[in-house]
Protein backbone atom coordinates (compact mmCIF):
# COMPACT_ATOMS: atom_id res chain seq x y z
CA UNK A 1 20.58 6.87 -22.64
CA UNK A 2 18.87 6.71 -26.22
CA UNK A 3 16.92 4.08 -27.20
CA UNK A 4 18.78 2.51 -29.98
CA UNK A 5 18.19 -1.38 -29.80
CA UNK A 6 20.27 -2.90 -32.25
CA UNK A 7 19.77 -6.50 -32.68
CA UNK A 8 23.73 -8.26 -32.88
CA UNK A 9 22.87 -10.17 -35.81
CA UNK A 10 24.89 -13.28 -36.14
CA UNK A 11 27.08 -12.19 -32.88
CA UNK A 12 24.66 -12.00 -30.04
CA UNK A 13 26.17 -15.34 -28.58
CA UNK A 14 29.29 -13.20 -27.78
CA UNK A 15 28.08 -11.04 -25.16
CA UNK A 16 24.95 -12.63 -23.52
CA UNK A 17 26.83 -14.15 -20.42
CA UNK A 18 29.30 -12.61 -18.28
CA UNK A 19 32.02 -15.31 -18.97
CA UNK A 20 31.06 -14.56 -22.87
CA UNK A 21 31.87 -11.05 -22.51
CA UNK A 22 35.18 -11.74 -20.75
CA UNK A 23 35.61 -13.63 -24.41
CA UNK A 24 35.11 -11.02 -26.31
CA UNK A 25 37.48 -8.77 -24.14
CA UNK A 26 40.09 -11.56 -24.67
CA UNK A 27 39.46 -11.53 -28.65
CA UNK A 28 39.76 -7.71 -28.24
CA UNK A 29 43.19 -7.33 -26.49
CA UNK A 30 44.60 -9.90 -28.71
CA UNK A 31 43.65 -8.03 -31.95
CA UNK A 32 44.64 -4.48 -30.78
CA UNK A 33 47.97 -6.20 -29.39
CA UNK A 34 48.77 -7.67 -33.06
CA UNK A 35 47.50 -4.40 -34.38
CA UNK A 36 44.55 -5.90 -36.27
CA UNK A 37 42.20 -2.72 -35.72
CA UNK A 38 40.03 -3.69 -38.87
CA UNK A 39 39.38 -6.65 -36.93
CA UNK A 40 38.36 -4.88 -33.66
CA UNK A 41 35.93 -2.97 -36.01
CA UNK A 42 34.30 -5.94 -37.35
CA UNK A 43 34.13 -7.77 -34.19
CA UNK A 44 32.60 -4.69 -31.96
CA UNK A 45 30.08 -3.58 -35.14
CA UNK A 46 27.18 -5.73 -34.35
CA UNK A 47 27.70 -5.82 -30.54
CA UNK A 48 25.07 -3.42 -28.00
CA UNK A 49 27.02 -0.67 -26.82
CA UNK A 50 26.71 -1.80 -23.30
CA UNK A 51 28.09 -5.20 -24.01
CA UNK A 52 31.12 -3.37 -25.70
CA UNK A 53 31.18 -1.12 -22.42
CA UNK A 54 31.65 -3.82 -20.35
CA UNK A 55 34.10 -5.52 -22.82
CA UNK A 56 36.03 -2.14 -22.70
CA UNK A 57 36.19 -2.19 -19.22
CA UNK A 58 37.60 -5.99 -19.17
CA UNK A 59 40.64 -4.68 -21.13
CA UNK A 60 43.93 -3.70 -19.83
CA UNK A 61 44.43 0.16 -18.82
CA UNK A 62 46.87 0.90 -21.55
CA UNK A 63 44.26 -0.35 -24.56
CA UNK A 64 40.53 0.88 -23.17
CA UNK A 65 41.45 4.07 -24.76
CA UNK A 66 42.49 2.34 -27.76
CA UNK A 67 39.75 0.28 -28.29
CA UNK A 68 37.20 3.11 -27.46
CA UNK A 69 38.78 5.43 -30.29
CA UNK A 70 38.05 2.79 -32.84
CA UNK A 71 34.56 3.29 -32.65
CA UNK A 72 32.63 5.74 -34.24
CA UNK A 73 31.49 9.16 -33.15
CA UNK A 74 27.77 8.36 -32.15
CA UNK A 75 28.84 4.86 -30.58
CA UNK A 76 31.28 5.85 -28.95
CA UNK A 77 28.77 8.37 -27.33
CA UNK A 78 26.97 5.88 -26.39
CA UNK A 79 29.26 3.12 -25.25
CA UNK A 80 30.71 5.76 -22.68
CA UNK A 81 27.06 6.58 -20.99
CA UNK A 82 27.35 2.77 -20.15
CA UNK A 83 31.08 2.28 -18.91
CA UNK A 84 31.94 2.21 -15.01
CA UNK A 85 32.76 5.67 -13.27
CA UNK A 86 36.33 4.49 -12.48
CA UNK A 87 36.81 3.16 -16.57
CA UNK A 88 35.33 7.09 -17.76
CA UNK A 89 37.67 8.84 -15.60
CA UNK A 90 40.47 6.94 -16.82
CA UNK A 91 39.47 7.50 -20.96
CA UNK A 92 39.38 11.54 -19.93
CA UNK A 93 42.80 11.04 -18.84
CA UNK A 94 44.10 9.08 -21.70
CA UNK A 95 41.81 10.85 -24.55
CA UNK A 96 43.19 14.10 -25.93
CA UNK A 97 41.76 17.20 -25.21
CA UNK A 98 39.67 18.14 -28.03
CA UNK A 99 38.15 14.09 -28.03
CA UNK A 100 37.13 14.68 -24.23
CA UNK A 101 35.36 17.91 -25.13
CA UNK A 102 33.33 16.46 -27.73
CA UNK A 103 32.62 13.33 -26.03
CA UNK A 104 31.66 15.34 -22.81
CA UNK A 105 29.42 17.69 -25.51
CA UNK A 106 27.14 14.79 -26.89
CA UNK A 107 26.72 13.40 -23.82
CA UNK A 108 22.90 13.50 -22.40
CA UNK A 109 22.65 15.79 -19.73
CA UNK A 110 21.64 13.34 -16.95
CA UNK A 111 24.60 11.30 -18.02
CA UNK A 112 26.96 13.86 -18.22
CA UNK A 113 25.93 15.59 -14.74
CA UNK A 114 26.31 11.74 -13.39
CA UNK A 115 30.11 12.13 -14.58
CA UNK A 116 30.45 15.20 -12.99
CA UNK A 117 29.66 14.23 -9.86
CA UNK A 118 32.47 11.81 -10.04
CA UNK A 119 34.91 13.66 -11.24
CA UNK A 120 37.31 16.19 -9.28
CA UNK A 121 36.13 19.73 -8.95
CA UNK A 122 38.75 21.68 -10.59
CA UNK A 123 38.25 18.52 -13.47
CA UNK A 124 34.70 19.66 -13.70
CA UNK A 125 35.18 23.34 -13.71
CA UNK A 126 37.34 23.02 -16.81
CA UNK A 127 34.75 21.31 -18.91
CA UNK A 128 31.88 22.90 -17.67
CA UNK A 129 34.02 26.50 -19.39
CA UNK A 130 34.64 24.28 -22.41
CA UNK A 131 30.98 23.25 -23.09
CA UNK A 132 29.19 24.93 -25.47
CA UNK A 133 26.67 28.12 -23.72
CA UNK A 134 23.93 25.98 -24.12
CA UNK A 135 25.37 22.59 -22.64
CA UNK A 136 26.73 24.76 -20.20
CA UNK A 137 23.56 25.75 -19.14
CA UNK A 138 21.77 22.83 -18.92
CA UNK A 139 24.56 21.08 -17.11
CA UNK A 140 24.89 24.13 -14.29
CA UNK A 141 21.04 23.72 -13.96
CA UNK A 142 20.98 19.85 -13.10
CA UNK A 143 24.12 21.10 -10.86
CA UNK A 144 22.43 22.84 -8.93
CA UNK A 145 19.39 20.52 -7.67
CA UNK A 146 20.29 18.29 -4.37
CA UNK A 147 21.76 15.26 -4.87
CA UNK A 148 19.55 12.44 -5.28
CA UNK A 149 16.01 14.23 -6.45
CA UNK A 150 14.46 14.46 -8.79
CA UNK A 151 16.01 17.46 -10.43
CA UNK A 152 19.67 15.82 -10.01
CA UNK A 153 18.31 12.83 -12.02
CA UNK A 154 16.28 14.48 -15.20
CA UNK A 155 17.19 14.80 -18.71
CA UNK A 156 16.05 18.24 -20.31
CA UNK A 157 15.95 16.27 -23.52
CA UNK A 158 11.92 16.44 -24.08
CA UNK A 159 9.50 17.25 -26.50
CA UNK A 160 6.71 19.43 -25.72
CA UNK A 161 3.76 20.42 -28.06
CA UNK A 162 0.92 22.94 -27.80
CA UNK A 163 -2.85 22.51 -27.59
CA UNK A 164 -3.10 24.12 -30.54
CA UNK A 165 -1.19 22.12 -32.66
CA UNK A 166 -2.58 19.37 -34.94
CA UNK A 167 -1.39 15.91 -34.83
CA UNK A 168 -0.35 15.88 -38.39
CA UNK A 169 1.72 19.14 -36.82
CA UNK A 170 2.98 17.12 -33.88
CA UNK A 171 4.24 14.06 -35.70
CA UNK A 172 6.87 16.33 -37.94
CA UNK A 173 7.81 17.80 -34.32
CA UNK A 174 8.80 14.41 -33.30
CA UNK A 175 10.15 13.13 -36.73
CA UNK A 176 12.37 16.86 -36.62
CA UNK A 177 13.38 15.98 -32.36
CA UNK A 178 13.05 12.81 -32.13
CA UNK A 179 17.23 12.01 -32.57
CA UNK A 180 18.17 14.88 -30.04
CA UNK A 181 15.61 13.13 -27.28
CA UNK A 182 15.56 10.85 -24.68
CA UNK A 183 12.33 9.20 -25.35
CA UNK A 184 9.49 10.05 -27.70
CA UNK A 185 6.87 7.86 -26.72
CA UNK A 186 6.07 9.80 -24.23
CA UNK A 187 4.84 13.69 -25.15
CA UNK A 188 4.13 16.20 -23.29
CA UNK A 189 1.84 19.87 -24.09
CA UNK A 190 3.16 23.04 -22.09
CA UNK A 191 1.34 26.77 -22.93
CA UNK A 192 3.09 29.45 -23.55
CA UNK A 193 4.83 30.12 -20.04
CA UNK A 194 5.39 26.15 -20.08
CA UNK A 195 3.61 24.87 -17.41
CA UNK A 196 2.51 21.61 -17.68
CA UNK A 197 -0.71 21.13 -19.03
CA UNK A 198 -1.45 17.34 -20.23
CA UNK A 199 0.34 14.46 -21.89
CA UNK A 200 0.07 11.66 -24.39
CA UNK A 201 1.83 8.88 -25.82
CA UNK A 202 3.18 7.98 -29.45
CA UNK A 203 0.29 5.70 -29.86
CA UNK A 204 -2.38 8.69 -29.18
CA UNK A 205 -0.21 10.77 -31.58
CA UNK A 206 -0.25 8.29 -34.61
CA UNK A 207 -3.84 6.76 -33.64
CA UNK A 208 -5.05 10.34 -33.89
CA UNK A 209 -6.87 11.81 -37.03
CA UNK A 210 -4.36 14.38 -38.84
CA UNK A 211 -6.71 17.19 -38.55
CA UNK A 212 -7.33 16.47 -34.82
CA UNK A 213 -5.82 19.37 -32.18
CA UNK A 214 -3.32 17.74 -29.24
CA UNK A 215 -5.63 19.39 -26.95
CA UNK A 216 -8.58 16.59 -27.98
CA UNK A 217 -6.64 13.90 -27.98
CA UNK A 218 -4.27 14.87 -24.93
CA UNK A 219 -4.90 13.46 -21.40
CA UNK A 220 -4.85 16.25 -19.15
CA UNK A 221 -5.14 14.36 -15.59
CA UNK A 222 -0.54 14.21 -15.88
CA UNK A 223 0.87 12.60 -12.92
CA UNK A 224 4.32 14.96 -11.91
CA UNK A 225 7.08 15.19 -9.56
CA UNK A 226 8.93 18.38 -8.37
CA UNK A 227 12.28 19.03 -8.83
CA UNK A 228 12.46 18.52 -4.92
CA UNK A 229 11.17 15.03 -5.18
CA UNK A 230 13.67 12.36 -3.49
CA UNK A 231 14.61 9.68 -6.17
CA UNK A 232 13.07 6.64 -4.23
CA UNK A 233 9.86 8.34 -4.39
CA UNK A 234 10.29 9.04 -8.13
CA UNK A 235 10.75 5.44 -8.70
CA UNK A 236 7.81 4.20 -6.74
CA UNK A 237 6.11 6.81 -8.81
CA UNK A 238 7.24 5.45 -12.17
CA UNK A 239 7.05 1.16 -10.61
CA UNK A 240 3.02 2.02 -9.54
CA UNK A 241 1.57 3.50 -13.21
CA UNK A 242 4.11 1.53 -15.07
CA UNK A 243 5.61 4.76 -16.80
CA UNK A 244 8.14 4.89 -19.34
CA UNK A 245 9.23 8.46 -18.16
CA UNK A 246 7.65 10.71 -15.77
CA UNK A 247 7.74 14.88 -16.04
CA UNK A 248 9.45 16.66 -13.39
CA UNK A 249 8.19 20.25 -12.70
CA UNK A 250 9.60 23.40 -10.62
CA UNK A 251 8.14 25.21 -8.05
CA UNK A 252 5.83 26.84 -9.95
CA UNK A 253 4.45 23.73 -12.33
CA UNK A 254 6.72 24.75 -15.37
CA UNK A 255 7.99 21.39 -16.90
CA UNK A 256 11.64 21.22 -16.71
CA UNK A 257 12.33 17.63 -17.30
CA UNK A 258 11.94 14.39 -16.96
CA UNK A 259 13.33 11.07 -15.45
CA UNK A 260 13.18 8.15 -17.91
CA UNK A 261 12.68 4.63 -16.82
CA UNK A 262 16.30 3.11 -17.46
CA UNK A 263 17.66 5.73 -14.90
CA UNK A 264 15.26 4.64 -12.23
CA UNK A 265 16.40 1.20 -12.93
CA UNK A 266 19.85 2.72 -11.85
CA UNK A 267 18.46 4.16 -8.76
CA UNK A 268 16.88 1.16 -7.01
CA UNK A 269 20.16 -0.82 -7.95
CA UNK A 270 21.63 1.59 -5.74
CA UNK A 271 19.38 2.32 -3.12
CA UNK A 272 18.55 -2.00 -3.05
CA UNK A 273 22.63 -1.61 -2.54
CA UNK A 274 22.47 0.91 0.37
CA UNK A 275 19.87 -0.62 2.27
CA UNK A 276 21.60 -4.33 2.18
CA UNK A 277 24.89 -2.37 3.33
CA UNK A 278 23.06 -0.97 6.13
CA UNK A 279 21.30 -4.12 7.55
CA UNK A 280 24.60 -5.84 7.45
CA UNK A 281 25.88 -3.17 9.72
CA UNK A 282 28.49 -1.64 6.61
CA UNK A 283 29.26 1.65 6.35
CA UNK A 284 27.75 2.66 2.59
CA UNK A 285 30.35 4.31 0.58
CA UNK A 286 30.57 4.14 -3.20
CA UNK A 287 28.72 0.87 -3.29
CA UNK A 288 29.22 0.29 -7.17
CA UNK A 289 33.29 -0.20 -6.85
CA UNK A 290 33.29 -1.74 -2.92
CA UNK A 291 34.83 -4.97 -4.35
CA UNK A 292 37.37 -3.04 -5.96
CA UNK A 293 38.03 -0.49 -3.19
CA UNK A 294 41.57 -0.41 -1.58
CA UNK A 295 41.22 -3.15 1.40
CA UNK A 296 42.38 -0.44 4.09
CA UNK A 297 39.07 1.12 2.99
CA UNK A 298 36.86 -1.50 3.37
CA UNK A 299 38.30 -2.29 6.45
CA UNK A 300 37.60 1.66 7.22
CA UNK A 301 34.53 1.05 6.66
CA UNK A 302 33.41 -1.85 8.26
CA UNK A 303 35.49 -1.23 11.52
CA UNK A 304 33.16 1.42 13.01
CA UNK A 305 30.21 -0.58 13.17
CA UNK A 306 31.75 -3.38 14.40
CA UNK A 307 33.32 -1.39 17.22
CA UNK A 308 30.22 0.00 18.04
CA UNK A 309 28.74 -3.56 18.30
CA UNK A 310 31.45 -4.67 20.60
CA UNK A 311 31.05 -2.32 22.99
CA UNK A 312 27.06 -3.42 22.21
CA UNK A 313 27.91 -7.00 23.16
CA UNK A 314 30.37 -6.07 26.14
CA UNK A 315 26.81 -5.20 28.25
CA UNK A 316 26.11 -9.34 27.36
CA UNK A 317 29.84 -9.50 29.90
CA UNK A 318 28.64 -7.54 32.01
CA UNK A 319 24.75 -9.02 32.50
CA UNK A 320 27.01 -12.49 32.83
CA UNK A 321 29.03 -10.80 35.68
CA UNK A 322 26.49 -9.43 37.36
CA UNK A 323 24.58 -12.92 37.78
CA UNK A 324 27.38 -15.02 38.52
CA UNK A 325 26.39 -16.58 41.66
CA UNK A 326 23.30 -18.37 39.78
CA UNK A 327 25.70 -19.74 37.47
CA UNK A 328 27.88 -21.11 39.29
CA UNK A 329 25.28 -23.09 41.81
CA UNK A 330 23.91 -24.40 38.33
CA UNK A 331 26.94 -24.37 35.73
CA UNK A 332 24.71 -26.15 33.29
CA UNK A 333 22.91 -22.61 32.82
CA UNK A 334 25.59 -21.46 30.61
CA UNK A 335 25.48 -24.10 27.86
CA UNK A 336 21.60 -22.76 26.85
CA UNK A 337 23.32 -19.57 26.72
CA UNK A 338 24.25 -19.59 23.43
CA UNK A 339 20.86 -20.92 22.35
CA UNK A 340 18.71 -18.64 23.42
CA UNK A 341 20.43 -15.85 22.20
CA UNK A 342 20.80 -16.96 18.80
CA UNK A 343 17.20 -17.64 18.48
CA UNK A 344 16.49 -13.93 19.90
CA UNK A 345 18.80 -12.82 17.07
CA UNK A 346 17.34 -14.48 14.46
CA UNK A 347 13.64 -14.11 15.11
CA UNK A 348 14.56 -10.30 15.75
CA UNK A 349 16.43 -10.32 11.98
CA UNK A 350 13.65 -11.81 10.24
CA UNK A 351 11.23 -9.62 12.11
CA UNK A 352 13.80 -6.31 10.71
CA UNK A 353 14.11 -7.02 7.47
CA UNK A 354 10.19 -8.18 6.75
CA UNK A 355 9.49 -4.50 8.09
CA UNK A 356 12.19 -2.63 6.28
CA UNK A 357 11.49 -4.73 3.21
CA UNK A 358 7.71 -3.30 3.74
CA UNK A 359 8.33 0.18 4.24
CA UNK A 360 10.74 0.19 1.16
CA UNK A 361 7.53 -1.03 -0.79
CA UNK A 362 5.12 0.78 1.37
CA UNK A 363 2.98 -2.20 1.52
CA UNK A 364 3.28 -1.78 5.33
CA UNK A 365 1.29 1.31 5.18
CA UNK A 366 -2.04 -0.42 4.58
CA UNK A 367 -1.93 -2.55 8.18
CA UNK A 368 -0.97 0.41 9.91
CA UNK A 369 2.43 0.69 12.37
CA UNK A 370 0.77 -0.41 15.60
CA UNK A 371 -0.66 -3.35 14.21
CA UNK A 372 2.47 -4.28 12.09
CA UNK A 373 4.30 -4.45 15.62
CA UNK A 374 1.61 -6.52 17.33
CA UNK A 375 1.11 -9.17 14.50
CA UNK A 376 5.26 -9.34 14.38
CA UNK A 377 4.99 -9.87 18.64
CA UNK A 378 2.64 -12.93 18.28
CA UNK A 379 4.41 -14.21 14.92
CA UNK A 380 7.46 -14.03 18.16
CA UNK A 381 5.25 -15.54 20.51
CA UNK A 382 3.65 -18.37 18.48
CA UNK A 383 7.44 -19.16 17.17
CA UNK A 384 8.89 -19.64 20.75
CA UNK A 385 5.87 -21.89 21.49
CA UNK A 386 6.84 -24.02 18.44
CA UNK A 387 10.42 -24.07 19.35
CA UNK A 388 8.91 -25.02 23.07
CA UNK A 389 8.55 -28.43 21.91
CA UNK A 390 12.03 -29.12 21.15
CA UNK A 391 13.80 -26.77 23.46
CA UNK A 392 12.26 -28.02 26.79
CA UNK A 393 12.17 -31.75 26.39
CA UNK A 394 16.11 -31.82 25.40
CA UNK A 395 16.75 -28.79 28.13
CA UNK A 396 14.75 -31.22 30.90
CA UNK A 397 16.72 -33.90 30.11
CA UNK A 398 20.33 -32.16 30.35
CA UNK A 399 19.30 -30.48 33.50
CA UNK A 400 17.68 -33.78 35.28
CA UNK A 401 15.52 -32.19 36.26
CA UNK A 402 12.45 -29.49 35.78
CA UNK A 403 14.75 -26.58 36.64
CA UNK A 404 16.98 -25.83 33.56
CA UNK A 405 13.81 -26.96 31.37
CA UNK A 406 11.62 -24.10 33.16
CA UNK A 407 14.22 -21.80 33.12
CA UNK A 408 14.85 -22.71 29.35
CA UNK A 409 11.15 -22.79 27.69
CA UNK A 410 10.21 -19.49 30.16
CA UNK A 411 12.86 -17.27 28.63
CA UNK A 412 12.61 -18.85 25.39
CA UNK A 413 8.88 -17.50 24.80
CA UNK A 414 9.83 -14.68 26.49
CA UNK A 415 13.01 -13.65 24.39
CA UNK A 416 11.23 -14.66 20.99
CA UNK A 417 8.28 -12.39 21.84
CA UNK A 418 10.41 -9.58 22.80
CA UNK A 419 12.92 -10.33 20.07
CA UNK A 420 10.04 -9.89 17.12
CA UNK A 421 8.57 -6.92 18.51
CA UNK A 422 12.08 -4.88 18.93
CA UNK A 423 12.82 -6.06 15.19
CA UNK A 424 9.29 -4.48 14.26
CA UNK A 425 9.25 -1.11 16.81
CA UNK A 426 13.12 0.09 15.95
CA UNK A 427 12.75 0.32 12.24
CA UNK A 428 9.19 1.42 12.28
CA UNK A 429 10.98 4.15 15.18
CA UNK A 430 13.28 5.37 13.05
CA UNK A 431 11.16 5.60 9.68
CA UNK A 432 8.69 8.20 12.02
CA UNK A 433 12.05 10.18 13.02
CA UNK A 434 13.10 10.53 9.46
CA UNK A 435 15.82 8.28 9.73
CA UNK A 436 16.85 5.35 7.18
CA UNK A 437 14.92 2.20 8.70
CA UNK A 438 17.87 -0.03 7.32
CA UNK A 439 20.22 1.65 9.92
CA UNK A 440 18.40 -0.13 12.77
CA UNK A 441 20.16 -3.39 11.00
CA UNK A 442 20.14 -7.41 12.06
CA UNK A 443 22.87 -6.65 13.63
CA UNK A 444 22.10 -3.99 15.86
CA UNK A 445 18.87 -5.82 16.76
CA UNK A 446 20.62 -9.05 17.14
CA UNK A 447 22.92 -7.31 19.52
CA UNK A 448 20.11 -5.65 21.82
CA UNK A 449 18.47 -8.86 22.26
CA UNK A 450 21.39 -10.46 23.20
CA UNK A 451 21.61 -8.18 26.19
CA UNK A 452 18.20 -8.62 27.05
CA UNK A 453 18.14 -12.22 26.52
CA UNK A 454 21.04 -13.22 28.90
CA UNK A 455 19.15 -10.65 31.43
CA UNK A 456 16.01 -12.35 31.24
CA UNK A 457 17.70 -16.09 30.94
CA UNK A 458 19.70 -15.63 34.20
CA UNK A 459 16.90 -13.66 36.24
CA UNK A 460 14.42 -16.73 35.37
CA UNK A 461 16.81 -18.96 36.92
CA UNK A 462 17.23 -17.05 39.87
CA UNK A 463 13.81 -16.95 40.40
CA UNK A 464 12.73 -20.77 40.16
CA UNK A 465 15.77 -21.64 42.05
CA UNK A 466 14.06 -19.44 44.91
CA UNK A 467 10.79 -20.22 44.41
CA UNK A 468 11.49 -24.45 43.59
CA UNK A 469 13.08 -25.10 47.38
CA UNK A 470 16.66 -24.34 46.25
CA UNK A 471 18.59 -22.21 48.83
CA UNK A 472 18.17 -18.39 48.02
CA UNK A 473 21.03 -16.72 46.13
C-alpha cells in the first residue's frame, strides 16, 4: 500500500463507522442507478480509498464495476489494494481486458502476488504473460518463495543508497523514488553486489549536514530477516523494535525486500484468526470470507472435529458403563456428574489458552516450560480447594451423609489439578513437536478431562464405599 493519507475534508463523518459506510454505499447505488455519475465523483473525491473500498464492496454486483471505473487511474489503484479477495475477482471479470492489465500493472508487487494467490491458475498465467518483463519478473520472484514467509510477503519497492553518497545526494534519490516506493522513511545502503550493509531513517537523512557521506550518518548494526523467515516471526520482529518496515535478505545477505508494517498488521489479523479457529475446534479455511462461505462448507468444516470429539466423549459412556454397579448402590453419584466435569473443562480451557496466548507472545519463554506447567498445576490445585468450600458443604448435604461429600471434594481437587496441568503440558507438547499449539484446543482438552474426570469420580466412590463399612462392590 502507499502512504497517501488524505484527510476527507468536510466528509470524514461519512465513512468513520461501519453503519456510516453502509450510508455512503446507499448514496452510491442510488446515484449510479439515476445515472448521476458527476455526483458519485463528488461524493467519493474526499473519501480514503479504503473507506470507498469497503463502500464498493457494499454495492450490488452489477454496479461495483461501475462505480470503480469512475475513479481515477491512481485511485482506483489504490482503492483495489484495499477491496475483499472475492469483490477483486469479480471487477477482473467485469473490467475489460486492457483495464485489468493496467490495473494488475500498477499494482505493488506484494499486493498483486496477494491477488494471485487467489485467483485461478490458468487466470494467473494469463496476466503474469501480459505484465510488462519487468513486473513479470518481480511478480515470478515473490511466486516463487513459500507461502507465508517472509519472501511471499515483501515488496521490492525500496530505496537503497551507497556509502559513498552524500546526503544532499541521497535526498534527490528519494525526492526522484520516492512515488514508485512503498515507504521512504525507512532507507537502506547496499555495496555494489547489494548486500546489506546499514540503514537509516528520513529523519537521519534530512537531520544530516549536506556534505555528510551516508556511510557517517548510517547505522550499520540493521536488524534482517531471510527470505525463509515464517511471517509470525517477521511480525514479532517488526512489534519488538517498533519498525516501520523491516529488510528481508537472501541466502547470501543481498537485500531483496522488505515487509512494511501495514502488511504485518494483515498477518496477525489472520494468524489471531487461525489460532481462535483452532481452539474452538474449527477447521481453518479461508478465514476472511467464513461468514460468507456456502453453509454446506461450514458445515464441512466444522463436522470433522466434532466427529472426532464424539467419538472423544463416547470413552465418558463407556467409563459410565464400566462403573455401573457403584452407581446404582448410590444413584445420587450421577447428579455431581455433570459438575465435576464441567469444572475439569473449564479450569483445563483457561489453563490452554493462557499458555497458547503465551507462546504466541513468547512471554512464556522467560519462566521456562517445566515451570509454566507446575505453576498452572497449583493455580489447578489452589482453585479446587476454593471451589472445596462450596462443593462439599452442598454435596454433604444432598448425600446425607459424608459419602457423596468425600467422594465429591476428593475428585474435585483431584480433577482441577489434573485438569490445569493437561491444559499447560498438551500445548506446551505440541509447540516442542513443531506442531500449532492452538490445535490442542478447549475442546480437545475439555474432552480428555472429561474422560478422566468420570474415571477418577466413580473410582473415588468405589473406594470410600469399601473403605467407609459399605458392602464391597
Amino acid at each position: 500500500m502507499n502512504e497517501t493519507n488524505r484527510a476527507p475534508a468536510g466528509m470524514a463523518s461519512l465513512v468513520n463507522s461501519p453503519h456510516q459506510a453502509d450510508g455512503v454505499a446507499d448514496e452510491i447505488e442510488a446515484m449510479l442507478s439515476a445515472g448521476n455519475y458527476d455526483g458519485v465523483k463528488a461524493l467519493l473525491e474526499p473519501v480514503q480509498p479504503v473507506d470507498i473500498a469497503e463502500a464498493i464492496g457494499k454495492l450490488p454486483l452489477i454496479l461495483q464495476a461501475l462505480a470503480f471505473r469512475l475513479l481515477n487511474k491512481n485511485e482506483a489503484i489504490e482503492v483495489y489494494e484495499y477491496l475483499d479477495a472475492v469483490v477483486q475477482q469479480s471487477l477482473l471479470d467485469r473490467l475489460r481486458s486492457g483495464e485489468v492489465l493496467e490495473l494488475v500493472e500498477e499494482m505493488s508487487p506484494d499486493d498483486r502476488v496477494r491477488l494471485f494467490d487467489e485467483l485461478p491458475a490458468k487466470v494467473v498465467r494469463r496476466l503474469l504473460s501480459e505484465l510488462s518483463p519487468a513486473e513479470r519478473r518481480v511478480t515470478a520472484q515473490l511466486l516463487g518463495y513459500e507461502t507465508e514467509t517472509a519472501g511471499r510477503l515483501m515488496t521490492t519497492e525500496f530505496i537503497d543508497l551507497k556509502e559513498f553518497q552524500s546526503a544532499e545526494q541521497a535526498l534527490t534519490i528519494v525526492r526522484r523514488q520516492a512515488s514508485f516506493t512503498e515507504t521512504i522513511y525507512s532507507l537502506y545502503v547496499t555495496d555494489k553486489e547489494r548486500h546489506l550493509t546499514g540503514i537509516l531513517s528520513l529523519r537521519d537523512l534530512v537531520t544530516a549536514a549536506p556534505q555528510d557521506r551516508i556511510g557517517d550518518v548510517m547505522t550499520r548494526e540493521v536488524v534482517s530477516v531471510r527470505t525463509d523467515t515464517d511471517q509470525e516471526e517477521v511480525a514479532r520482529v517488526i512489534q519488538r523494535y517498533d519498525f516501520l518496515a523491516l529488510p528481508v535478505v537472501d541466502l547470501e545477505k543481498r537485500l531483496v525486500g522488505i515487509v512494511t508494517v501495514d502488511d504485518v498488521i494483515d498477518v496477525i489479523e489472520q494468524e489471531a484468526t487461525r489460532d481462535l479457529y483452532a481452539a474452538g475446534a474449527v477447521q481453518a479455511g479461508d478465514e476472511d470470507d467464513y461468514f460468507q462461505s456456502n453453509l454446506f462448507v461450514v458445515a464441512r468444516r466444522r463436522v470433522v472435529w466434532l466427529s472426532a470429539l464424539v467419538l472423544a466423549n463416547g470413552l465418558t459412556t463407556q467409563v459410565i458403563a464400566m462403573n455401573d454397579l457403584v452407581l446404582k448402590q448410590v444413584v445420587l453419584l450421577a447428579a455431581f456428574i455433570p459438575l465435576l466435569i464441567g469444572t475439569g473443562g473449564n479450569v483445563g480451557a483457561q489453563s490452554s489458552t493462557v499458555v497458547i496466548r503465551g507462546l504466541s507472545t513468547q512471554s512464556i519463554q522467560s519462566l521456562g516450560v517445566m515451570k509454566a506447567v507446575l505453576r498452572e498445576a497449583i493455580a489447578g490445585a489452589l482453585l479446587g480447594l476454593l471451589m472445596l468450600f462450596v462443593v462439599v458443604p452442598f454435596a454433604w448435604w444432598r448425600g446425607e451423609g459424608p459419602l457423596i461429600g468425600a467422594a465429591v471434594g476428593i475428585s474435585l481437587l483431584a480433577i482441577t489439578t489434573l485438569a490445569a496441568t493437561a491444559g499447560a503440558a498438551l500445548p506446551l507438547l505440541f509447540d516442542r513437536m513443531g506442531l500449532d499449539p492452538a490445535l490442542m484446543s478447549a475442546p480437545f482438552i475439555t474432552t480428555a478431562t472429561d474422560v478422566a474426570g468420570v474415571l477418577i469420580y466413580l473410582k473415588t466412590a468405589s473406594w470410600l464405599l469399601v473403605h467407609m463399612g459399605t458392602p464391597s462392590l
